[in-house]
Protein backbone atom coordinates (compact mmCIF):
# COMPACT_ATOMS: atom_id res chain seq x y z
CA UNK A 1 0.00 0.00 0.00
CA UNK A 2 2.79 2.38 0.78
CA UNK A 3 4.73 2.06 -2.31
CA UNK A 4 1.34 2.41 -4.49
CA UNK A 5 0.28 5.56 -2.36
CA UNK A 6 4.27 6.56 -2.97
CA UNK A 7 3.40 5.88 -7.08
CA UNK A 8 0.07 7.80 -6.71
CA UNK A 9 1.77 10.81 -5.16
CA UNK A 10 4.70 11.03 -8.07
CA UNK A 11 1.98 10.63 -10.80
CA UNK A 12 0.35 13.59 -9.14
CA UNK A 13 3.44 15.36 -9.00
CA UNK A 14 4.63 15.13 -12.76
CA UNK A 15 0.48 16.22 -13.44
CA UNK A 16 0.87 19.53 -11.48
CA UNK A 17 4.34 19.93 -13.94
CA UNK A 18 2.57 19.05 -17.02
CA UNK A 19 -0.14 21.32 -16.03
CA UNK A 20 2.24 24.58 -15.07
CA UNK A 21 4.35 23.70 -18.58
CA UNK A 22 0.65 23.50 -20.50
CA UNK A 23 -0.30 27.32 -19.02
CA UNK A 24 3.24 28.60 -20.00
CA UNK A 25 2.78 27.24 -23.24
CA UNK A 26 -0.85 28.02 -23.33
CA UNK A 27 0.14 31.43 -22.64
CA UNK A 28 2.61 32.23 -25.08
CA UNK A 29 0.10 30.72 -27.86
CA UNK A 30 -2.28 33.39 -26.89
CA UNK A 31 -0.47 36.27 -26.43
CA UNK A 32 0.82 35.91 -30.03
CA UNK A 33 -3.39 35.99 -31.04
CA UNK A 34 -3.84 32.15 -31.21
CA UNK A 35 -6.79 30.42 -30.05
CA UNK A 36 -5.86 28.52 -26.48
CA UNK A 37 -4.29 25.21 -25.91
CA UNK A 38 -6.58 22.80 -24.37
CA UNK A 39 -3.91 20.52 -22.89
CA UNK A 40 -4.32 17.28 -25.15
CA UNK A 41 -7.77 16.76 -23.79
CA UNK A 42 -10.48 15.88 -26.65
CA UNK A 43 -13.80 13.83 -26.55
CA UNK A 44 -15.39 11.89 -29.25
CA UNK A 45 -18.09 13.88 -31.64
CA UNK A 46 -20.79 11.88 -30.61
CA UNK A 47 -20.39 13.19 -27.18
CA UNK A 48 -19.55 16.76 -28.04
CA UNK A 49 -23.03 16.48 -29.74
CA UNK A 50 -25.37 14.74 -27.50
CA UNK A 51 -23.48 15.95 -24.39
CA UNK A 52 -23.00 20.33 -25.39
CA UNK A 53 -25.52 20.69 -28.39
CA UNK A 54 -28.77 17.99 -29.25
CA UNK A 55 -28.91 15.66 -26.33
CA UNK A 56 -28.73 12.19 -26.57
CA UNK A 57 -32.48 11.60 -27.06
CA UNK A 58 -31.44 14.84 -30.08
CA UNK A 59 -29.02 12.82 -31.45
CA UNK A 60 -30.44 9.28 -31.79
CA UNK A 61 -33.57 10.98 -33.57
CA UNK A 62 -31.78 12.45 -35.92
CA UNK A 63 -29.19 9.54 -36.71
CA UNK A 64 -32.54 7.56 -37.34
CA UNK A 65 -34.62 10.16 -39.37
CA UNK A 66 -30.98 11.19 -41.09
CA UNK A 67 -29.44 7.72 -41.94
CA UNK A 68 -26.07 7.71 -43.58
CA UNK A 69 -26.16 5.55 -45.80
C-alpha cells in the first residue's frame, strides 16, 4: 500500500508539472493571437453532440430520421 500511495503521489506530481508547462505554453500561444491550448484533452463527436448541443435523445432521432447511408 505504501509504495502504491508513494506511485500515486509522483503521478500527481509530474500532473501539477505538465499542467504549469501547459499554461506557459498556453500562454505564449495566446499572447501571439492564437486560439488557447486545451492541454491534449479531446472527446469523441458523438459526445460533443449529444453531451453540449442535441442531447442524446437529439441525437439518436436524428441519426434515425438522417441515416447515412
Amino acid at each position: 500500500m505504501k509504495k502504491a500511495l508513494k506511485c500515486l503521489a509522483e503521478a500527481g506530481e509530474e500532473a501539477l508539472r505538465w499542467r504549469a508547462a501547459v499554461r506557459e505554453i498556453g500562454g505564449r500561444i495566446m499572447g501571439k493571437g492564437f486560439p488557447s491550448f486545451s492541454g491534449g484533452f479531446t472527446k469523441a463527436p458523438f459526445d460533443v453532440i449529444g453531451d453540449s448541443l442535441r442531447g442524446t435523445r437529439g441525437v439518436m432521432l436524428d441519426m434515425f430520421r438522417f441515416p447515412m447511408n
